[in-house]
C-alpha atoms as a PDB file:
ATOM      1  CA  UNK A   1      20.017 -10.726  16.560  1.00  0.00           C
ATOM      2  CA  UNK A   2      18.372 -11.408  19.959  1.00  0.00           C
ATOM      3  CA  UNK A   3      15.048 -10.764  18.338  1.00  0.00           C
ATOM      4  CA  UNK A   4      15.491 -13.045  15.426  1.00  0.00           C
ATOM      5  CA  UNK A   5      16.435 -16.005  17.691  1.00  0.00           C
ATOM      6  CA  UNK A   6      12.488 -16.310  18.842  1.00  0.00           C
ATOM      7  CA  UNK A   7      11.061 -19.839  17.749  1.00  0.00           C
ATOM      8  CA  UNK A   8       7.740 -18.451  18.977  1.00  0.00           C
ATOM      9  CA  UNK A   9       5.302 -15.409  18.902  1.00  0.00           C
ATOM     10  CA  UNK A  10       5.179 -12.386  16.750  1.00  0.00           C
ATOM     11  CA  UNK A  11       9.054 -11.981  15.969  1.00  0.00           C
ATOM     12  CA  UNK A  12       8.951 -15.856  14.424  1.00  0.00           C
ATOM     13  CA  UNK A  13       5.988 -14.746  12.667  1.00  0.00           C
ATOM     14  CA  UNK A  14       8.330 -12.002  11.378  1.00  0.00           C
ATOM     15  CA  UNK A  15      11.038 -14.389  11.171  1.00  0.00           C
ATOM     16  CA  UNK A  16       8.781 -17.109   8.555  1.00  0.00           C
ATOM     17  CA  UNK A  17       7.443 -13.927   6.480  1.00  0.00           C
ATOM     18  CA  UNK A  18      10.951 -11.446   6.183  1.00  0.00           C
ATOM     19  CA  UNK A  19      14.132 -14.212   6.832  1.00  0.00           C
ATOM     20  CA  UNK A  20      13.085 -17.264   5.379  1.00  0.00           C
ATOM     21  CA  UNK A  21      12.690 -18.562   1.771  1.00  0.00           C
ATOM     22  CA  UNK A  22      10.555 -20.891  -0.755  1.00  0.00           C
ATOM     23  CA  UNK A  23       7.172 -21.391   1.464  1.00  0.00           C
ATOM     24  CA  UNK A  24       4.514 -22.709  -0.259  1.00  0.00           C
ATOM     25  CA  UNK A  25       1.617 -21.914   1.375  1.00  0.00           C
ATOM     26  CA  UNK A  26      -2.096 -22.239  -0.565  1.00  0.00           C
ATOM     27  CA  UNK A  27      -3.764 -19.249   1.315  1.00  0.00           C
ATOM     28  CA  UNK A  28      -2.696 -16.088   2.929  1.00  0.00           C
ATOM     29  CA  UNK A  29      -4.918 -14.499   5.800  1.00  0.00           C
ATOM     30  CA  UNK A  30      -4.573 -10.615   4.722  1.00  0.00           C
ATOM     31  CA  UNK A  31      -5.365  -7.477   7.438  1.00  0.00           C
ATOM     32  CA  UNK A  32      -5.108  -5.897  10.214  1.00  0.00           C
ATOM     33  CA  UNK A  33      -5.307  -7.253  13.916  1.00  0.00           C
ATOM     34  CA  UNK A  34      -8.922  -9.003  13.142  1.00  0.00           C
ATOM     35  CA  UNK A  35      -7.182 -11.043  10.706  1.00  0.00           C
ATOM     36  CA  UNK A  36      -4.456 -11.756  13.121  1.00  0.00           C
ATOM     37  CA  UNK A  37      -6.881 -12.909  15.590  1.00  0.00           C
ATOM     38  CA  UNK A  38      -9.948 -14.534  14.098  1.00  0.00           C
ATOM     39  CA  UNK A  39      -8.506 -16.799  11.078  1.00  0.00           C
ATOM     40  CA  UNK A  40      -7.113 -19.885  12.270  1.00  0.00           C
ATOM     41  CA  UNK A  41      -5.190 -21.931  10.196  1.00  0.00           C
ATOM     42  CA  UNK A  42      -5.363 -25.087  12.243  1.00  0.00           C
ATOM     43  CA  UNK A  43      -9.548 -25.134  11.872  1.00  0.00           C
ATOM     44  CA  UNK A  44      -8.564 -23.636   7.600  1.00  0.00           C
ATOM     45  CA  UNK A  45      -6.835 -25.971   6.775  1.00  0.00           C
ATOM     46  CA  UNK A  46      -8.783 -29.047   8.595  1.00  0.00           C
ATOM     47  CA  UNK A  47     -11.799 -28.267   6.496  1.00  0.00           C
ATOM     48  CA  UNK A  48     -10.731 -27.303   2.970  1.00  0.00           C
ATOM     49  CA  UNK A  49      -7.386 -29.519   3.015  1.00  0.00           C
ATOM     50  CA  UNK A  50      -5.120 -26.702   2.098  1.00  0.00           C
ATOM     51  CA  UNK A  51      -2.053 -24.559   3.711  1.00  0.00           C
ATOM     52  CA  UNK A  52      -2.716 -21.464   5.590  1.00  0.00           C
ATOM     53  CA  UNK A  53      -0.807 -19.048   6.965  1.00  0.00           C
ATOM     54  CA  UNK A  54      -1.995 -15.888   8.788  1.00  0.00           C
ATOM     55  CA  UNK A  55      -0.623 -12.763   7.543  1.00  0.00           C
ATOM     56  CA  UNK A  56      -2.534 -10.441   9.444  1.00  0.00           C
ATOM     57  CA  UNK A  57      -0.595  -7.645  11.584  1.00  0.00           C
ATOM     58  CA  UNK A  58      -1.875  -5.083  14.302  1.00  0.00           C
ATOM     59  CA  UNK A  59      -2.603  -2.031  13.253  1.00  0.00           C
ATOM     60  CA  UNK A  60      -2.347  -3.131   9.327  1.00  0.00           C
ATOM     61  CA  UNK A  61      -3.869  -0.276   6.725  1.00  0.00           C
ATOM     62  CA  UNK A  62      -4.733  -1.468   3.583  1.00  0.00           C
ATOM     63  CA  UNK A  63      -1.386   0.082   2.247  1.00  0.00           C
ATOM     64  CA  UNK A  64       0.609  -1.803   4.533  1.00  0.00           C
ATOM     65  CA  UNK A  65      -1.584  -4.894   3.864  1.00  0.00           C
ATOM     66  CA  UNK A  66      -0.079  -4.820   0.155  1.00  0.00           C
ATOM     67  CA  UNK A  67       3.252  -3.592   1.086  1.00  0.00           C
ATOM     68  CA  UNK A  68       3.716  -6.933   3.433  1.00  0.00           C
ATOM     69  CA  UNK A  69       2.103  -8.986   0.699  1.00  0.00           C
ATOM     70  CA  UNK A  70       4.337  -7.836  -2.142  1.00  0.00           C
ATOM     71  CA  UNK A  71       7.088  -8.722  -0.002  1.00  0.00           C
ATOM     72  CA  UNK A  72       5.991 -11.883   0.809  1.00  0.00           C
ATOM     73  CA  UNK A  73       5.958 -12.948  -2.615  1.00  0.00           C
ATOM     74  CA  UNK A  74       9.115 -11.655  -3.480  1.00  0.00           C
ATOM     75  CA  UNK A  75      10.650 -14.305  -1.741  1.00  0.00           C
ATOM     76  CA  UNK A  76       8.158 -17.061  -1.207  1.00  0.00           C
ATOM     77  CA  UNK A  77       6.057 -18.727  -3.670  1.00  0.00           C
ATOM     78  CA  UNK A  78       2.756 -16.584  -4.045  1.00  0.00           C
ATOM     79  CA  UNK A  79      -0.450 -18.070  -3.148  1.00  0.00           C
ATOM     80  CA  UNK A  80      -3.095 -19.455  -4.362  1.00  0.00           C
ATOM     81  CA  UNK A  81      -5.897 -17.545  -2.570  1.00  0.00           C
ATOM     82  CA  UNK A  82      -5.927 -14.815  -0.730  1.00  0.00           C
ATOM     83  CA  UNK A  83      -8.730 -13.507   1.936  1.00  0.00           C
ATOM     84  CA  UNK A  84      -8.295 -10.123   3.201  1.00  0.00           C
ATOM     85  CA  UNK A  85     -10.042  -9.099   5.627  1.00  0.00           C
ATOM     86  CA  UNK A  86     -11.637  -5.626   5.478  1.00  0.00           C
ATOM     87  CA  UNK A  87     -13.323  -3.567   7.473  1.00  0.00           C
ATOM     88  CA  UNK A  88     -15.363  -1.120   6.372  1.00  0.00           C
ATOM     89  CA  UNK A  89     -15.696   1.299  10.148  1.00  0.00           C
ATOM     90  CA  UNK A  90     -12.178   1.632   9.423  1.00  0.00           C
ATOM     91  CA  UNK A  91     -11.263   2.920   5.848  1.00  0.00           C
ATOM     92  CA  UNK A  92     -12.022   6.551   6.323  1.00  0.00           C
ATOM     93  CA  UNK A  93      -8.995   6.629   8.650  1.00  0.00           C
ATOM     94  CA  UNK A  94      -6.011   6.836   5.350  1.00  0.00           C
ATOM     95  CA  UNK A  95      -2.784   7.429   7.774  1.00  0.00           C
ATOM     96  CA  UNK A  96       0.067   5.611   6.783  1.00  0.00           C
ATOM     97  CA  UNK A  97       1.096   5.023  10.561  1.00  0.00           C
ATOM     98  CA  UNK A  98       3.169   2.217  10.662  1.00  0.00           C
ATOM     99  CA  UNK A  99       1.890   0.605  13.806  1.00  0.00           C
ATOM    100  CA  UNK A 100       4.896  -0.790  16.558  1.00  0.00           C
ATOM    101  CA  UNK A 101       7.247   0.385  13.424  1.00  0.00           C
ATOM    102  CA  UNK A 102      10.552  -0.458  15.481  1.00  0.00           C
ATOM    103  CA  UNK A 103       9.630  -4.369  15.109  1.00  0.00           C
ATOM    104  CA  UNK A 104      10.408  -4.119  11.474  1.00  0.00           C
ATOM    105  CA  UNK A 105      13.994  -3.036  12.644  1.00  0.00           C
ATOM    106  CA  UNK A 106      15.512  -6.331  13.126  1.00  0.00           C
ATOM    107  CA  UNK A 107      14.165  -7.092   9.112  1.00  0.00           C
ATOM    108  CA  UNK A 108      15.311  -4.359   7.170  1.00  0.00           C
ATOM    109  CA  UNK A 109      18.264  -6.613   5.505  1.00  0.00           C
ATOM    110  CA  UNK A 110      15.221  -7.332   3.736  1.00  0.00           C
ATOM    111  CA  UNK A 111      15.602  -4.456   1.170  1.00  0.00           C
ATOM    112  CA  UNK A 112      12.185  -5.632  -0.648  1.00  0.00           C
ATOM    113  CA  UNK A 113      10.627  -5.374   2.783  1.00  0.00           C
ATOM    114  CA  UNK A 114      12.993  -1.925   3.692  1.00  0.00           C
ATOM    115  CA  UNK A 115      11.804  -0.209  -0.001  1.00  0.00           C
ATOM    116  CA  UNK A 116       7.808  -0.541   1.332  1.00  0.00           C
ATOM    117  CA  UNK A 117       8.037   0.778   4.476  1.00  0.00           C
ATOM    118  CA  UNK A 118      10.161   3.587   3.162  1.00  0.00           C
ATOM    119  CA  UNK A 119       7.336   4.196   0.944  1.00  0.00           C
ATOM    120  CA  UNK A 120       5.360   4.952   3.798  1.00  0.00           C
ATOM    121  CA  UNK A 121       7.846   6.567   6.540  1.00  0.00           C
ATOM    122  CA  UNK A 122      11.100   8.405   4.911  1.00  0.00           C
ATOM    123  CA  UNK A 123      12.926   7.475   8.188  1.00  0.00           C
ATOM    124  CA  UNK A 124      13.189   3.898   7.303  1.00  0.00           C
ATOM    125  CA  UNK A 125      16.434   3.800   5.315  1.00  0.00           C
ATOM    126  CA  UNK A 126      17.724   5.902   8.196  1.00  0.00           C
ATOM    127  CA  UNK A 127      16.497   3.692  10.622  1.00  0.00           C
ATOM    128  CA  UNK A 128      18.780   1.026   8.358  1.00  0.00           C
ATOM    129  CA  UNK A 129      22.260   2.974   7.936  1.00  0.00           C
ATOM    130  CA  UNK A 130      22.184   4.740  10.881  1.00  0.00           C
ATOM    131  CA  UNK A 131      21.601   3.099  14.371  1.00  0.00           C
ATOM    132  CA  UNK A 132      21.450   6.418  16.342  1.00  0.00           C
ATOM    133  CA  UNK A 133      18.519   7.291  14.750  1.00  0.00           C
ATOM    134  CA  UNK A 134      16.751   3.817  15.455  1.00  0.00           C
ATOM    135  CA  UNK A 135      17.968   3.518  18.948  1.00  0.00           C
ATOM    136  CA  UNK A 136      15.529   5.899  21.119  1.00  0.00           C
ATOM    137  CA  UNK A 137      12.908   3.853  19.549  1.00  0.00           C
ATOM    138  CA  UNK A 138      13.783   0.090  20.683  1.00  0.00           C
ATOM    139  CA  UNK A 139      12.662   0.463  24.205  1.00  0.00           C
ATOM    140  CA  UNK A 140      12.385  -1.765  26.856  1.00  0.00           C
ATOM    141  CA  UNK A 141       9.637  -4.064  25.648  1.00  0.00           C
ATOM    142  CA  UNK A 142      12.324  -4.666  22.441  1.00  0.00           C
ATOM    143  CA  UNK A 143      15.502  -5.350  24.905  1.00  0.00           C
ATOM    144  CA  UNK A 144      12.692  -8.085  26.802  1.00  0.00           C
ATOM    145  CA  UNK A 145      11.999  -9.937  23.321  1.00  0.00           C
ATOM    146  CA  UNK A 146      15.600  -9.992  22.707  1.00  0.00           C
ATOM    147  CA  UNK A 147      16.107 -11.613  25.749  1.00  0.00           C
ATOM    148  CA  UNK A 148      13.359 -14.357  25.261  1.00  0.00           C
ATOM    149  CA  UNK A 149      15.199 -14.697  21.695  1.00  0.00           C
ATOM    150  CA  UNK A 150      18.933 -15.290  23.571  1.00  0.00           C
ATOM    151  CA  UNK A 151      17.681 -17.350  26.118  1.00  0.00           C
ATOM    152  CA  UNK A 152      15.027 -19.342  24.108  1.00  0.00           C
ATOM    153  CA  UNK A 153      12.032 -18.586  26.932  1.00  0.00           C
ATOM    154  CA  UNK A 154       8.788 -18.111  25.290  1.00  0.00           C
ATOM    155  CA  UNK A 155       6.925 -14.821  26.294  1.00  0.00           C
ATOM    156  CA  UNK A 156       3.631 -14.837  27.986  1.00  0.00           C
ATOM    157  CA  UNK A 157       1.774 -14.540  24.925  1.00  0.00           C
ATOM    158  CA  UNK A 158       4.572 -16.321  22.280  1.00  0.00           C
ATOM    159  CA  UNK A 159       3.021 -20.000  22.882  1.00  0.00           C
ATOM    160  CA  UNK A 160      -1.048 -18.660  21.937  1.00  0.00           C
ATOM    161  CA  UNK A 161       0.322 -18.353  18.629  1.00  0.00           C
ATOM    162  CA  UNK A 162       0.144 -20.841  15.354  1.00  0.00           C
ATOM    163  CA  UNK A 163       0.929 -19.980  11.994  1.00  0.00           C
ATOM    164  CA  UNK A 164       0.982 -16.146  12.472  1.00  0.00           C
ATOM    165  CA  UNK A 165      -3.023 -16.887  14.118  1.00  0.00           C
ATOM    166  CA  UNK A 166      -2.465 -14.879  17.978  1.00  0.00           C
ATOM    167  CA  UNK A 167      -5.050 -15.816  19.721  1.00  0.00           C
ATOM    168  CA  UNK A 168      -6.853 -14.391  23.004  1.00  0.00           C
ATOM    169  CA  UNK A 169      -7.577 -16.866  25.675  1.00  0.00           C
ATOM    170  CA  UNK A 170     -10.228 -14.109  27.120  1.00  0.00           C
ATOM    171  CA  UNK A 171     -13.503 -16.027  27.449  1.00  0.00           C
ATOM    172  CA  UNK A 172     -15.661 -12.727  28.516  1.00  0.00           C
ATOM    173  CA  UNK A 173     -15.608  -8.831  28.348  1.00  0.00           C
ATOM    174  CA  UNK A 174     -17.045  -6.243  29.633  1.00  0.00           C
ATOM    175  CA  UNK A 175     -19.936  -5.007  27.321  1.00  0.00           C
ATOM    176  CA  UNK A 176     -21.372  -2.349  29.346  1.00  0.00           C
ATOM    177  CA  UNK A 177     -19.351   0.703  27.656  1.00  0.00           C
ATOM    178  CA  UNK A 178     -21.129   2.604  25.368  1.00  0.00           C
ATOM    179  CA  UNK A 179     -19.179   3.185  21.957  1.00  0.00           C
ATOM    180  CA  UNK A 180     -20.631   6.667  20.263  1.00  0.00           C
ATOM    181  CA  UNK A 181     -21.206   5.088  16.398  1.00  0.00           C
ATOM    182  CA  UNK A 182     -20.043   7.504  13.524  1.00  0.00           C
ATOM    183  CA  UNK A 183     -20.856   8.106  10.053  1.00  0.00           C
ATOM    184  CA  UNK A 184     -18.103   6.551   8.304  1.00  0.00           C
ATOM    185  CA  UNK A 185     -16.874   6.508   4.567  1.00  0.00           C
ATOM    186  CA  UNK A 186     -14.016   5.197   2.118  1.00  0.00           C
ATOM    187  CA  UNK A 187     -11.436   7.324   1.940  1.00  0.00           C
ATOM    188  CA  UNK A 188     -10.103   7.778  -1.303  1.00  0.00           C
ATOM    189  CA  UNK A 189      -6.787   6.781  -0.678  1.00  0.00           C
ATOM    190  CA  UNK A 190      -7.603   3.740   0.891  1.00  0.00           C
ATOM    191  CA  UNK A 191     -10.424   3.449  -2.404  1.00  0.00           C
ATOM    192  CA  UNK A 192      -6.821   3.053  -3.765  1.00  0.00           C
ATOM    193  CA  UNK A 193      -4.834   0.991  -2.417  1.00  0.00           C
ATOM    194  CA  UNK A 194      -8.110  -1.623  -2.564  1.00  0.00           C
ATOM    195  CA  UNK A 195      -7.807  -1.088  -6.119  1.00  0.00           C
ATOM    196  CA  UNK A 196      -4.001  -1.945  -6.366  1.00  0.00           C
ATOM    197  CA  UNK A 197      -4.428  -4.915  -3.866  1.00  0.00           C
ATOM    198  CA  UNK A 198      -7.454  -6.248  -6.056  1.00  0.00           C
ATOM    199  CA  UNK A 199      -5.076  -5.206  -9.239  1.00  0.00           C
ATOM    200  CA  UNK A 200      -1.916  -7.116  -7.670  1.00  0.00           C
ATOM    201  CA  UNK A 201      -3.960 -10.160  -7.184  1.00  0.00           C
ATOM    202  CA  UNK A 202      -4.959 -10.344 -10.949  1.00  0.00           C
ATOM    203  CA  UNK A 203      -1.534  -9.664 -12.363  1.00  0.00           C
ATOM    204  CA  UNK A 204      -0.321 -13.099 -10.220  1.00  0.00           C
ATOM    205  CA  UNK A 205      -3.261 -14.991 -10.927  1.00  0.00           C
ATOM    206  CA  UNK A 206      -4.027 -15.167  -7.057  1.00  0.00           C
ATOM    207  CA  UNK A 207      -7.789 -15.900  -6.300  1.00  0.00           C
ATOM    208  CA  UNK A 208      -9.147 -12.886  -3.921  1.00  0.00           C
ATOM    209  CA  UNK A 209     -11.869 -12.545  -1.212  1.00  0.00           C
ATOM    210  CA  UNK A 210     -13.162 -10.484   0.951  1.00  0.00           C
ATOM    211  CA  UNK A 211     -14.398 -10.856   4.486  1.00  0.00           C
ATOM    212  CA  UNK A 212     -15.455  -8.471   7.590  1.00  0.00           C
ATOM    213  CA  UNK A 213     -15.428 -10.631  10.056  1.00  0.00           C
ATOM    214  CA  UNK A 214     -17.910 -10.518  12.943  1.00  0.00           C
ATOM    215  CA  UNK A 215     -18.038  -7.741  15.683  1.00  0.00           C
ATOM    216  CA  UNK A 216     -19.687  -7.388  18.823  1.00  0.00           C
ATOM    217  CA  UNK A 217     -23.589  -5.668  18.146  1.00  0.00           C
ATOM    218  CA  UNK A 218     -23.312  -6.766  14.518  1.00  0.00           C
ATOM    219  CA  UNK A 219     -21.357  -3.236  13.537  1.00  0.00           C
ATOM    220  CA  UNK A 220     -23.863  -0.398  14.124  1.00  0.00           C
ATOM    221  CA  UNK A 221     -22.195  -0.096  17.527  1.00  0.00           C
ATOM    222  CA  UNK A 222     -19.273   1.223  15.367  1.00  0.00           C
ATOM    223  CA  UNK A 223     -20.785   3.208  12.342  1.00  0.00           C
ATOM    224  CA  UNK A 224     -24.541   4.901  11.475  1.00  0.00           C
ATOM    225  CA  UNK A 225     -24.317   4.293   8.070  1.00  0.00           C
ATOM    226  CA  UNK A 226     -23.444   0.319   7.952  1.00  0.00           C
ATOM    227  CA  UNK A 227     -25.863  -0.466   5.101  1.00  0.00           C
ATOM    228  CA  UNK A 228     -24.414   2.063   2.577  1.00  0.00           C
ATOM    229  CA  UNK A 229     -20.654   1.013   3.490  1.00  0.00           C
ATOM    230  CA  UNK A 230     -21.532  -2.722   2.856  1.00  0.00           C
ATOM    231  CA  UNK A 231     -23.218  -2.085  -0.702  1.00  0.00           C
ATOM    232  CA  UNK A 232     -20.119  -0.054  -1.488  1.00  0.00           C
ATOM    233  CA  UNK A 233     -17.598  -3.024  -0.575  1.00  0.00           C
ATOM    234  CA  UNK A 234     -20.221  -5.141  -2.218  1.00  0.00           C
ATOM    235  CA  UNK A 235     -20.526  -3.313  -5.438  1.00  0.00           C
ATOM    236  CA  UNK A 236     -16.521  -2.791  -5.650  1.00  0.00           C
ATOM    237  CA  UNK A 237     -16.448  -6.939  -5.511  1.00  0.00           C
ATOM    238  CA  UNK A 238     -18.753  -7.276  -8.121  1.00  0.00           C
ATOM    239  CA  UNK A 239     -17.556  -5.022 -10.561  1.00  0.00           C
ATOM    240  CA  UNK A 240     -14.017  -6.996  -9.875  1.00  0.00           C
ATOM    241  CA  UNK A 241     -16.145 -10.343  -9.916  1.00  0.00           C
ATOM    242  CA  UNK A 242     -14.803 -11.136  -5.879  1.00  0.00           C
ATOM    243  CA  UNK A 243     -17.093 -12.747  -3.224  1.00  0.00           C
ATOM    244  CA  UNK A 244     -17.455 -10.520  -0.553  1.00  0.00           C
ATOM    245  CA  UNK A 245     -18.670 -12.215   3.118  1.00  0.00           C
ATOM    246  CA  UNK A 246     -20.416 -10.189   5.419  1.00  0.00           C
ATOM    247  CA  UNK A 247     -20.363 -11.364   9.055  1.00  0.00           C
ATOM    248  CA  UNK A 248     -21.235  -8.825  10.958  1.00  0.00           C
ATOM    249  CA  UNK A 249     -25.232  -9.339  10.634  1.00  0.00           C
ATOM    250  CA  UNK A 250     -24.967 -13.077  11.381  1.00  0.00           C
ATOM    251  CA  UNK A 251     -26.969 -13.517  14.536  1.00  0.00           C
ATOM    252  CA  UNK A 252     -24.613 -16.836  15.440  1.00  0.00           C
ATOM    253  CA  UNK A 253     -21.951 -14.648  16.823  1.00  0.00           C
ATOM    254  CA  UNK A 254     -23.991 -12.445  18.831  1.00  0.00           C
ATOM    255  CA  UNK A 255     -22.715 -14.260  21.906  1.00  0.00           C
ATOM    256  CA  UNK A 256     -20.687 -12.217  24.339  1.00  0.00           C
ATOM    257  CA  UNK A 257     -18.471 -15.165  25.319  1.00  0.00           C
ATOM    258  CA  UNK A 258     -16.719 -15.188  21.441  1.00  0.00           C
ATOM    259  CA  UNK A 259     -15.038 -11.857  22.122  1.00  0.00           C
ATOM    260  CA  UNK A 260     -11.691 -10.548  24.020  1.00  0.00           C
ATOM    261  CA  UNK A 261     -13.450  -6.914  23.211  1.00  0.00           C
ATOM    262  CA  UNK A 262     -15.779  -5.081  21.041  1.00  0.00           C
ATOM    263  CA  UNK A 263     -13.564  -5.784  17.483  1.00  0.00           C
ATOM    264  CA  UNK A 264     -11.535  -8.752  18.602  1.00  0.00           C
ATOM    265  CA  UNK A 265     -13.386 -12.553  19.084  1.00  0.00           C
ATOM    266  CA  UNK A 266     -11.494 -14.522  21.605  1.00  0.00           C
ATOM    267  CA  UNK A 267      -9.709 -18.087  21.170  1.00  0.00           C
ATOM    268  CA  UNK A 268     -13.792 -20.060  20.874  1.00  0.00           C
ATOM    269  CA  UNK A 269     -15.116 -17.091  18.769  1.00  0.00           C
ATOM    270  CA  UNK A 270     -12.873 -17.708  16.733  1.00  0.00           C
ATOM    271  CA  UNK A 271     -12.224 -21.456  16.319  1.00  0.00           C
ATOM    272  CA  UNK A 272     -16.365 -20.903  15.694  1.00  0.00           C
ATOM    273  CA  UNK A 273     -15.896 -18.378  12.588  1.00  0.00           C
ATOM    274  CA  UNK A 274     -12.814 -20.083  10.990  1.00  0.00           C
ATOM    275  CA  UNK A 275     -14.837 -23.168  10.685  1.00  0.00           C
ATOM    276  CA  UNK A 276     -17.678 -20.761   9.013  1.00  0.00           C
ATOM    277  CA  UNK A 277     -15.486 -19.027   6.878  1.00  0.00           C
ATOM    278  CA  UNK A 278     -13.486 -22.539   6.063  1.00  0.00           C
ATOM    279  CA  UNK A 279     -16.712 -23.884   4.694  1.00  0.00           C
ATOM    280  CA  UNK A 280     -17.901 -20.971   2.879  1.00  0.00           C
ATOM    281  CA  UNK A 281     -14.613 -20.869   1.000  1.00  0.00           C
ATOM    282  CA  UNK A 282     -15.001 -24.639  -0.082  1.00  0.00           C
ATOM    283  CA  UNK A 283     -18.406 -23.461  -1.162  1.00  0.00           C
ATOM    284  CA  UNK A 284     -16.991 -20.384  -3.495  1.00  0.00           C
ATOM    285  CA  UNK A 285     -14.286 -22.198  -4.914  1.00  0.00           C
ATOM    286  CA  UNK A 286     -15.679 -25.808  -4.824  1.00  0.00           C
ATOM    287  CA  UNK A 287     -12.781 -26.942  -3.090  1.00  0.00           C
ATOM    288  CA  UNK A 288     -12.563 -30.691  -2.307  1.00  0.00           C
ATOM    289  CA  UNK A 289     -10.503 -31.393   0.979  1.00  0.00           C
ATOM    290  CA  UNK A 290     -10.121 -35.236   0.280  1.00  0.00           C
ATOM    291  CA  UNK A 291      -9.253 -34.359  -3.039  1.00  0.00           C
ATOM    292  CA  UNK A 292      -6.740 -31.794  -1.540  1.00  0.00           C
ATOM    293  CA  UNK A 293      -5.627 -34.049   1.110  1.00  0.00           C
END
């Protein structure tokens, strides 16, 4: 209850997507914690006139991208447009690790929301029914946000966040690490669930693109074989007719002072590449803001 009382942060982000009803937004933000942190809605929806809302979680799969979509449109009104954001140094890993899975606990009255997750982890139901099993795993850090939630004081981090967009205020890192690049592939599962995602899209006549947003050294700090993952995504988006944007080569975020860390751009970064990828949508889908607006 404690958790559910927070006007602010990631548990009112939970609050908006699992408790509430009926919103209408235009576009979702789809993916995993370079959604979260590099699409902001304020910039979005600025430039092409519409409603945003950032859906993006940490740690988000592809299968637990759809599995928090589907719920979200069980119970809100589905979206016009979705952009997911997808990154191809990451779909050879096909887990179905539910990242921080005990901050679902507080939302599993949602049974659309309860039935995905046990999709993925059998304990879930358990978790539910039977509170001896879901205790060991709401430590400390859950008893804090509970607090914050009874006492209505933000957490450090609560206020950085707008419409599900968490932001880092970090204006530098450290860029002297060496990461070891990989080859890297497309799993098959994950091959899968891209499928159903595109699939799910189609069936509710939602308008789908994808993005990889930038990263620090353009990507081939993270993977060897970059080109050949990039015509893959790209040739899966044509056959499906989807735009697929590329980010990773443009030389404009280069810059050091965009990112909190190798993957993640900071607060500028990414006020710079959600007024990019703001105005490349208009482009694709000749969207007029006055007209919107």
């Amino acid at each position: 209850m404690g958790i559910r009382k927070n006007q602010s942060g990631i548990y009112n982000k939970y609050n908006e997507l699992f408790l509430k009803q009926g919103n209408t937004y235009d576009v979702l933000f789809l993916g995993s914690s370079r959604a979260e942190m590099h699409y902001n809605p304020k910039v979005f929806d600025s430039i092409t006139g519409l409603s945003s809302y950032n859906l993006g979680i940490s740690g988000a799969s592809p299968k637990i991208s759809l599995a928090l979509l589907k719920t979200y449109c069980t119970q809100h009104q589905k979206p016009k447009f979705i952009i997911f954001n997808i990154d191809y140094f990451s779909l050879q890993n096909d887990t179905d690790r539910i990242n921080d899975f005990p901050r679902y606990f507080p939302y599993l009255n949602n049974k659309n929301l309860r039935m995905e997750l046990q999709k993925m982890d059998n304990r879930f139901n358990s978790f539910y029914y039977n509170p001896l099993h879901s205790l060991p795993y709401t430590q400390v850090e859950y008893l804090s946000a509970s607090l914050h939630g009874w006492f209505d004081i933000p957490g450090k981090y609560d206020t950085l966040m707008y419409k599900g967009f968490q932001t880092s205020i970090t204006s530098k890192f450290n860029n002297s690490d060496s990461l070891q690049p990989k080859y890297s592939f497309i799993s098959n599962k994950n091959r899968k669930y891209i499928d159903s995602l595109i699939l799910f899209t189609k069936e509710n006549n939602i308008r789908l693109t994808f993005v990889t947003s930038p990263v620090y050294g353009g990507g081939e700090k993270n993977v060897l074989n970059k080109t050949a993952l990039v015509t893959q995504l790209k040739n899966i988006a044509s056959i499906h007719h989807i735009s697929y944007l590329d980010y990773t080569d443009s030389l404009d975020y280069r810059n050091p002072m965009f990112y909190a860390d190798f993957l993640h751009l900071n607060h500028e970064g990414a006020g710079v590449f959600s007024k990019s990828i703001s105005l490349a949508f208009n482009n694709i889908y000749g969207i007029n803001p006055l007209f919107n607006k």
